[in-house]
PDB file of N, CA and C in Angstrom:
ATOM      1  N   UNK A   1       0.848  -1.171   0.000  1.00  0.00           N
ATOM      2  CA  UNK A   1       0.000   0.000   0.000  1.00  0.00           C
ATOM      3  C   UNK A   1       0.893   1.233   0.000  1.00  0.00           C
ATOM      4  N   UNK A   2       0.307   2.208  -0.914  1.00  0.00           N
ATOM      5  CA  UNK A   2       1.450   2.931  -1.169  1.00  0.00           C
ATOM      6  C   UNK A   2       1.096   4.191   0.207  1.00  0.00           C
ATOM      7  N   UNK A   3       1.995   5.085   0.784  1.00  0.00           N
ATOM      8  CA  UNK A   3       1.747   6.254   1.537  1.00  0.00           C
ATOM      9  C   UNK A   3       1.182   7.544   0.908  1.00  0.00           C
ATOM     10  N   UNK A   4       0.482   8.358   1.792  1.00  0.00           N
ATOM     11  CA  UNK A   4      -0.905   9.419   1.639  1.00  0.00           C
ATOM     12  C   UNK A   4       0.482  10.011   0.707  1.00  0.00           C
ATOM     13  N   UNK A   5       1.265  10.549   1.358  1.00  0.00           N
ATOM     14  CA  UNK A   5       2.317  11.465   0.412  1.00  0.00           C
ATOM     15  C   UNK A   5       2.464  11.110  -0.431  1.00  0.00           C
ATOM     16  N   UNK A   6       3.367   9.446  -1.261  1.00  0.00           N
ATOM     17  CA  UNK A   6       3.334   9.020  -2.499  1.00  0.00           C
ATOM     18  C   UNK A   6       2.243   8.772  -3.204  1.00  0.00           C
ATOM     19  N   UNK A   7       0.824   8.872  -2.758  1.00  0.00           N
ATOM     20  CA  UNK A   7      -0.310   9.041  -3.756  1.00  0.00           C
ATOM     21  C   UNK A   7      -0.507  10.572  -3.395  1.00  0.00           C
ATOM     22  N   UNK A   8      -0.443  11.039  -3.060  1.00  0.00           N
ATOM     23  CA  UNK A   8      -0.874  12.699  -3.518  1.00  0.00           C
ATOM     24  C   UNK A   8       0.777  13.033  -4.855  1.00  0.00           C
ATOM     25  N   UNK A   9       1.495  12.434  -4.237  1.00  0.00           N
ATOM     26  CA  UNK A   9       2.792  12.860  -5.006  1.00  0.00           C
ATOM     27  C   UNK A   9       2.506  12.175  -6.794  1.00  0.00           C
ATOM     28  N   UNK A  10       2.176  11.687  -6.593  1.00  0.00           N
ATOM     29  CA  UNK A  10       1.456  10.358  -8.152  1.00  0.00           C
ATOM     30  C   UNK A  10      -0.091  11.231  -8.446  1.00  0.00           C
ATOM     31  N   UNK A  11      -0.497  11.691  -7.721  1.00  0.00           N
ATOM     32  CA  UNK A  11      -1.878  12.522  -8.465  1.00  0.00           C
ATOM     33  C   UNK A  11      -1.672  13.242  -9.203  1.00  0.00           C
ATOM     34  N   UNK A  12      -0.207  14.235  -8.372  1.00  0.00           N
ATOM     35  CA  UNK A  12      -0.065  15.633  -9.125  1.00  0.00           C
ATOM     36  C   UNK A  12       0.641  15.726 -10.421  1.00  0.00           C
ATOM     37  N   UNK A  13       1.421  14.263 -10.148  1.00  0.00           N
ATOM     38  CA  UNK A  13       2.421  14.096 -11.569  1.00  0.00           C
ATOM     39  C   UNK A  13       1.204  14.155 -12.938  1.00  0.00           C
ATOM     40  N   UNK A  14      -0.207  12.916 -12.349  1.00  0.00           N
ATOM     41  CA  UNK A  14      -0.845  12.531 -13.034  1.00  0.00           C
ATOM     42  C   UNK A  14      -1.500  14.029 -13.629  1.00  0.00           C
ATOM     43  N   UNK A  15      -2.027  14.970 -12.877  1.00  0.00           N
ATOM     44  CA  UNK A  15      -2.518  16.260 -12.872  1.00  0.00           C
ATOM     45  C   UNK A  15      -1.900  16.989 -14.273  1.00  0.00           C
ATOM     46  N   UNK A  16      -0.525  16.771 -13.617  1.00  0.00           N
ATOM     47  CA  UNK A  16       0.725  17.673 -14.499  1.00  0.00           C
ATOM     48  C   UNK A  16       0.802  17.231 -15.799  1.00  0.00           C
ATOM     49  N   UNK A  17       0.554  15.409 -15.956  1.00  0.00           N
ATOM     50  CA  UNK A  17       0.461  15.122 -17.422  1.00  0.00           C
ATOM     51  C   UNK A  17      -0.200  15.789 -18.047  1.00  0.00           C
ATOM     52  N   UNK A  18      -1.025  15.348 -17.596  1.00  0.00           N
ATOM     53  CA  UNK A  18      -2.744  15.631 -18.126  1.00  0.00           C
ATOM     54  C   UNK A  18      -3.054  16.882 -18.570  1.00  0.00           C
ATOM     55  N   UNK A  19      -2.879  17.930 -17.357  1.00  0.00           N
ATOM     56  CA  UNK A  19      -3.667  19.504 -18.031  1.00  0.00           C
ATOM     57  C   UNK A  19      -3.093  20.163 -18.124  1.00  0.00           C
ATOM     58  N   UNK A  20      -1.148  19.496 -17.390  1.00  0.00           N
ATOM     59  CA  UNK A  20      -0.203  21.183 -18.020  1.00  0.00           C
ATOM     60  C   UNK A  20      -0.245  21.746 -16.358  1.00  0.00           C
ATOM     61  N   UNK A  21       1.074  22.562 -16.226  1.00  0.00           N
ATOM     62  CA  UNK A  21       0.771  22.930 -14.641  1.00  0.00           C
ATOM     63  C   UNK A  21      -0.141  24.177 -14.440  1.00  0.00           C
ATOM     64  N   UNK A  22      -0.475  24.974 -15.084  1.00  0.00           N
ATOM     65  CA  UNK A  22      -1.097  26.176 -15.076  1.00  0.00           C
ATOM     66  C   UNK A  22      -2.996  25.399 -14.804  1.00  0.00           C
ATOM     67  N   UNK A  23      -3.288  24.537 -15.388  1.00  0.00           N
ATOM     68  CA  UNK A  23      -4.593  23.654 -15.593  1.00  0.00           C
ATOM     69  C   UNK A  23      -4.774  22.913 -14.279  1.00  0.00           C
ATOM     70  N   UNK A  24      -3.485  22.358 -13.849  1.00  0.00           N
ATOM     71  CA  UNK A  24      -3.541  21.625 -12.477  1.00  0.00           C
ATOM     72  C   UNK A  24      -3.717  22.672 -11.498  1.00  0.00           C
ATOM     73  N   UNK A  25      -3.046  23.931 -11.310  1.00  0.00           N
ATOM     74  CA  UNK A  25      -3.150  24.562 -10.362  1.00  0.00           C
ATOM     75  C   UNK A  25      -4.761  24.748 -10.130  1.00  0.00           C
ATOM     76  N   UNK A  26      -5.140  25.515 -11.442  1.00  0.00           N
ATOM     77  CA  UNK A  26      -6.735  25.768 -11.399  1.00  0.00           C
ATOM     78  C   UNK A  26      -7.660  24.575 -11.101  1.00  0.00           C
ATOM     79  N   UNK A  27      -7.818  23.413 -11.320  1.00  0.00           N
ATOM     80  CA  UNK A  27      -8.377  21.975 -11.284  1.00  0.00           C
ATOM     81  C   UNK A  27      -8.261  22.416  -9.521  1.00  0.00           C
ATOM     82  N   UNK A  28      -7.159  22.284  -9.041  1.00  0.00           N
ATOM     83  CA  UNK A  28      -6.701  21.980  -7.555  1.00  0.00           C
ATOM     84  C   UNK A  28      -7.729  23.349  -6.640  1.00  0.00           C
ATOM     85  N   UNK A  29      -7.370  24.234  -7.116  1.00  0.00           N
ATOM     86  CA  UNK A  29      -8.046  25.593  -6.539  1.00  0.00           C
ATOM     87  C   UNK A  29      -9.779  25.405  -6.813  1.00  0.00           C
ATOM     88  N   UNK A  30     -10.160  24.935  -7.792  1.00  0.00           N
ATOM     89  CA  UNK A  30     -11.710  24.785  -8.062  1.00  0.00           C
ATOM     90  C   UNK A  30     -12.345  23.270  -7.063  1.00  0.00           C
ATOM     91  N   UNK A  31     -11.260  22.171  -6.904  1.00  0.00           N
ATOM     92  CA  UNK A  31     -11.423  21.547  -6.083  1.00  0.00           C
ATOM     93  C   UNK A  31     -11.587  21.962  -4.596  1.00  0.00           C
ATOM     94  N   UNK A  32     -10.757  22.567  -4.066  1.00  0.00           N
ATOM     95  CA  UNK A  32     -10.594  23.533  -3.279  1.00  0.00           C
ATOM     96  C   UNK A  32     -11.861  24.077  -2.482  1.00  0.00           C
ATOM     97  N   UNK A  33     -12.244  24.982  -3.645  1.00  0.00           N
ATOM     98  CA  UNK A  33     -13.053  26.254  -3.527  1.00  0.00           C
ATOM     99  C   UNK A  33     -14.714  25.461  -3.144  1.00  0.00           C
ATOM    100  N   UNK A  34     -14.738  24.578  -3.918  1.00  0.00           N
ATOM    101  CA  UNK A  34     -16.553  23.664  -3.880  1.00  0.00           C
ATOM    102  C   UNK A  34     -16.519  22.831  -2.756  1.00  0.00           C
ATOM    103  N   UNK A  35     -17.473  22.422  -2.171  1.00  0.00           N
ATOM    104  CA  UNK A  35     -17.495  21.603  -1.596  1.00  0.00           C
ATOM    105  C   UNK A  35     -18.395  20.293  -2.254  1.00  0.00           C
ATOM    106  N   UNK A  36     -17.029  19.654  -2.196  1.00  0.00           N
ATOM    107  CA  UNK A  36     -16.669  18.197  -3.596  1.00  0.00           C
ATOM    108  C   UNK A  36     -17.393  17.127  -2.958  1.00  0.00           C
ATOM    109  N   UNK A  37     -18.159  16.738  -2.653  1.00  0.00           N
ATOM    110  CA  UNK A  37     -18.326  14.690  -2.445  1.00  0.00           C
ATOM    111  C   UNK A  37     -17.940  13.903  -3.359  1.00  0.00           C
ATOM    112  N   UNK A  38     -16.725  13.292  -2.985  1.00  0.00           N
ATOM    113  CA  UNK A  38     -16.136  12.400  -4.014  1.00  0.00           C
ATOM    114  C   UNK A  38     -17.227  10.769  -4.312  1.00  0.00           C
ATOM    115  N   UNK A  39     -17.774  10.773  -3.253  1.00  0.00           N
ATOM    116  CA  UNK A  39     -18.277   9.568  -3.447  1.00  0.00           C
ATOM    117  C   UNK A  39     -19.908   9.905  -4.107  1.00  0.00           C
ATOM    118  N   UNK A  40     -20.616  11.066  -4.271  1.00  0.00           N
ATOM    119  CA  UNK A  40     -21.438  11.394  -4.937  1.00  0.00           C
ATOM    120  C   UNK A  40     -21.506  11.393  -6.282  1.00  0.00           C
ATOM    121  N   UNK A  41     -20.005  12.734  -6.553  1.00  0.00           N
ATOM    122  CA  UNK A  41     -19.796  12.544  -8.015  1.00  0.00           C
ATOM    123  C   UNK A  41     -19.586  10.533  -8.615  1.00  0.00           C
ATOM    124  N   UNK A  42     -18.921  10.076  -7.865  1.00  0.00           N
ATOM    125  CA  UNK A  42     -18.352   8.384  -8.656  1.00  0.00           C
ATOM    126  C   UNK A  42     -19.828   8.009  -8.831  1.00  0.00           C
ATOM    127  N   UNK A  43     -21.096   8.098  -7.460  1.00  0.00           N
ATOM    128  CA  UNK A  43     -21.884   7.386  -8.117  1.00  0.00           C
ATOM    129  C   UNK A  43     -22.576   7.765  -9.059  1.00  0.00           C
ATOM    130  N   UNK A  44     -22.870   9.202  -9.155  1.00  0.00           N
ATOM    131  CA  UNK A  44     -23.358   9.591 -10.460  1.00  0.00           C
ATOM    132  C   UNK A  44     -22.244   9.135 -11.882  1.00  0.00           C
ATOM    133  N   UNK A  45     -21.489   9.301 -11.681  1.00  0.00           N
ATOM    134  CA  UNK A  45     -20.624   8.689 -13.182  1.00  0.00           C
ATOM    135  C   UNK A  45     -20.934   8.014 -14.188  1.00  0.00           C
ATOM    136  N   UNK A  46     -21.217   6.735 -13.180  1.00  0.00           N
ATOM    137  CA  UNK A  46     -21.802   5.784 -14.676  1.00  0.00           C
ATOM    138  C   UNK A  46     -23.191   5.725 -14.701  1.00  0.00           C
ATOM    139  N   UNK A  47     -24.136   6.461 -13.986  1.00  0.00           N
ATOM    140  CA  UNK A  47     -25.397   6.803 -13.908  1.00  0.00           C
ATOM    141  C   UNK A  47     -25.996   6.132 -15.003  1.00  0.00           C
ATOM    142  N   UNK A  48     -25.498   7.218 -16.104  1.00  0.00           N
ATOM    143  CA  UNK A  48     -26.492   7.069 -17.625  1.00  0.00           C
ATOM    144  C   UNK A  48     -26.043   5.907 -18.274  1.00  0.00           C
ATOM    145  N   UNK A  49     -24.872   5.221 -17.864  1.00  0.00           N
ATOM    146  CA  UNK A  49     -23.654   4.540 -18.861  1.00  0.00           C
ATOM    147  C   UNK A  49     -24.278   2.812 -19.078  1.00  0.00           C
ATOM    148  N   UNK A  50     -25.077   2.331 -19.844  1.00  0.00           N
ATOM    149  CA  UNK A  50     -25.563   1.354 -19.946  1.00  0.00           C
ATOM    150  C   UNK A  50     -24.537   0.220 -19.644  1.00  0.00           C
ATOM    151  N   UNK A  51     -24.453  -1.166 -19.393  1.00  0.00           N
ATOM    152  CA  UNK A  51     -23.779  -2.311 -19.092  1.00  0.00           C
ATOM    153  C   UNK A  51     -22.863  -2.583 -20.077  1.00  0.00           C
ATOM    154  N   UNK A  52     -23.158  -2.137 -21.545  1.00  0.00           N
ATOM    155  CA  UNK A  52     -22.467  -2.731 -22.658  1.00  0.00           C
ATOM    156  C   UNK A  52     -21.376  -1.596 -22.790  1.00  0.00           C
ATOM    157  N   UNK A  53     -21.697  -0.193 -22.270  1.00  0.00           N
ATOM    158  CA  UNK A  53     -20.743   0.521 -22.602  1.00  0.00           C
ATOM    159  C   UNK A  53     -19.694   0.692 -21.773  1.00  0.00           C
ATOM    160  N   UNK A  54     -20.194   0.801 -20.168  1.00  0.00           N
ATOM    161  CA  UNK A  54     -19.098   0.481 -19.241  1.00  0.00           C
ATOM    162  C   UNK A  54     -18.139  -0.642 -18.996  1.00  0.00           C
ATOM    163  N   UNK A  55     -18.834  -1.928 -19.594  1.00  0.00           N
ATOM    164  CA  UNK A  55     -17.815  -2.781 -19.859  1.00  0.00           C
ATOM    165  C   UNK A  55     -16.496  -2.697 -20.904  1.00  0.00           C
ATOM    166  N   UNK A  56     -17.546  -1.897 -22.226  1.00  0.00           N
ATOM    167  CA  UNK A  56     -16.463  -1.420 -23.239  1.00  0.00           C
ATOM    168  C   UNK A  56     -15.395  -0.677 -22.782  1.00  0.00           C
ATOM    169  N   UNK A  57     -15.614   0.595 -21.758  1.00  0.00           N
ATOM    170  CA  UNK A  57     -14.831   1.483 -21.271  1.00  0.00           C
ATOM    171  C   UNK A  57     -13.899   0.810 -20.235  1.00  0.00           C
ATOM    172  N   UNK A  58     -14.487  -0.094 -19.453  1.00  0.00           N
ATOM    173  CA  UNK A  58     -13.624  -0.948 -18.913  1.00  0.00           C
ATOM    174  C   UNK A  58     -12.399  -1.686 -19.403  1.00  0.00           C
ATOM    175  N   UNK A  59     -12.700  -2.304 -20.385  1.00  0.00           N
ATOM    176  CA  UNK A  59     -11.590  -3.143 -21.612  1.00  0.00           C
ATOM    177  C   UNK A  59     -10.717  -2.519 -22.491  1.00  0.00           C
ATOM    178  N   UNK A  60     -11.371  -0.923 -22.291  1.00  0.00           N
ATOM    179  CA  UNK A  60     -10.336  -0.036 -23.160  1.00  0.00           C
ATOM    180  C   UNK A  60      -9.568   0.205 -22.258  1.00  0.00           C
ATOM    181  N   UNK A  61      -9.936   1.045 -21.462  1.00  0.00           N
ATOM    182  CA  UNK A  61      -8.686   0.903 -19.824  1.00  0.00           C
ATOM    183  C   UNK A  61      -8.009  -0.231 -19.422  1.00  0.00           C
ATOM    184  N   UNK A  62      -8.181  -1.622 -19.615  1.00  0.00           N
ATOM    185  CA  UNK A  62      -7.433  -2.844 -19.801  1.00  0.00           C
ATOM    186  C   UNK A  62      -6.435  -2.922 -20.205  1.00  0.00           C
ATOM    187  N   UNK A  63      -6.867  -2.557 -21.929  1.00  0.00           N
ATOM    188  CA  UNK A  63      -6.095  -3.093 -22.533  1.00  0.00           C
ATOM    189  C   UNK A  63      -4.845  -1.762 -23.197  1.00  0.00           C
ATOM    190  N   UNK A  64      -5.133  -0.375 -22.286  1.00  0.00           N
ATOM    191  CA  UNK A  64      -4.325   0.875 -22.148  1.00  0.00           C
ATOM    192  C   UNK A  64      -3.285   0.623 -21.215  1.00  0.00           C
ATOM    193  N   UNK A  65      -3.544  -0.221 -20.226  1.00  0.00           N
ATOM    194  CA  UNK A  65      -2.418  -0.966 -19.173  1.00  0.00           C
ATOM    195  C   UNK A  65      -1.942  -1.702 -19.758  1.00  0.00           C
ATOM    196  N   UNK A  66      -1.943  -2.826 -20.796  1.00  0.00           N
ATOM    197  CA  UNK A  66      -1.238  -3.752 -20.817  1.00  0.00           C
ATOM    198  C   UNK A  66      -0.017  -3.159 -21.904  1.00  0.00           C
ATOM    199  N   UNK A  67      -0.382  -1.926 -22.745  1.00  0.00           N
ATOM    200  CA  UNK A  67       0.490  -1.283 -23.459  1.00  0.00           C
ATOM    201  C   UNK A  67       1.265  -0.846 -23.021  1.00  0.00           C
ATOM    202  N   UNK A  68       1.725  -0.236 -21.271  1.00  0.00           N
ATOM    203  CA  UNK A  68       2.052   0.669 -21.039  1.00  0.00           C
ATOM    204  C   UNK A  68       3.182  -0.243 -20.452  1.00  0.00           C
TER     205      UNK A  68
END
């Protein structure tokens, strides 16, 4: 199990890929600023997402790991 520091330290890298540091800062500050329920937003997520498609989205994320 990895430590709170090495996963916040692995978010931000992930952050930094992703939107660029100027995008992460703002992402982080809008996180910040709302008051977020993380476990609200996840269950709304796949809300609309029928069985055939979340599985699809599932297997694409699969098979994006096994490339990497």
């Amino acid at each position: 199990m990895l430590s709170d520091t090495v996963i916040k330290q692995k978010g931000f890298e992930a952050l930094k890929d992703k939107l660029g540091i100027v995008e992460m800062e703002r992402f982080i500050m809008l996180i910040n600023r709302e008051k977020f329920d993380y476990t609200k937003w996840r269950k709304d997520l796949f809300e609309n997402m029928d069985i055939e498609e979340l599985a699809g989205k599932a297997d694409e994320f699969s098979q994006s790991l096994k490339k990497s």
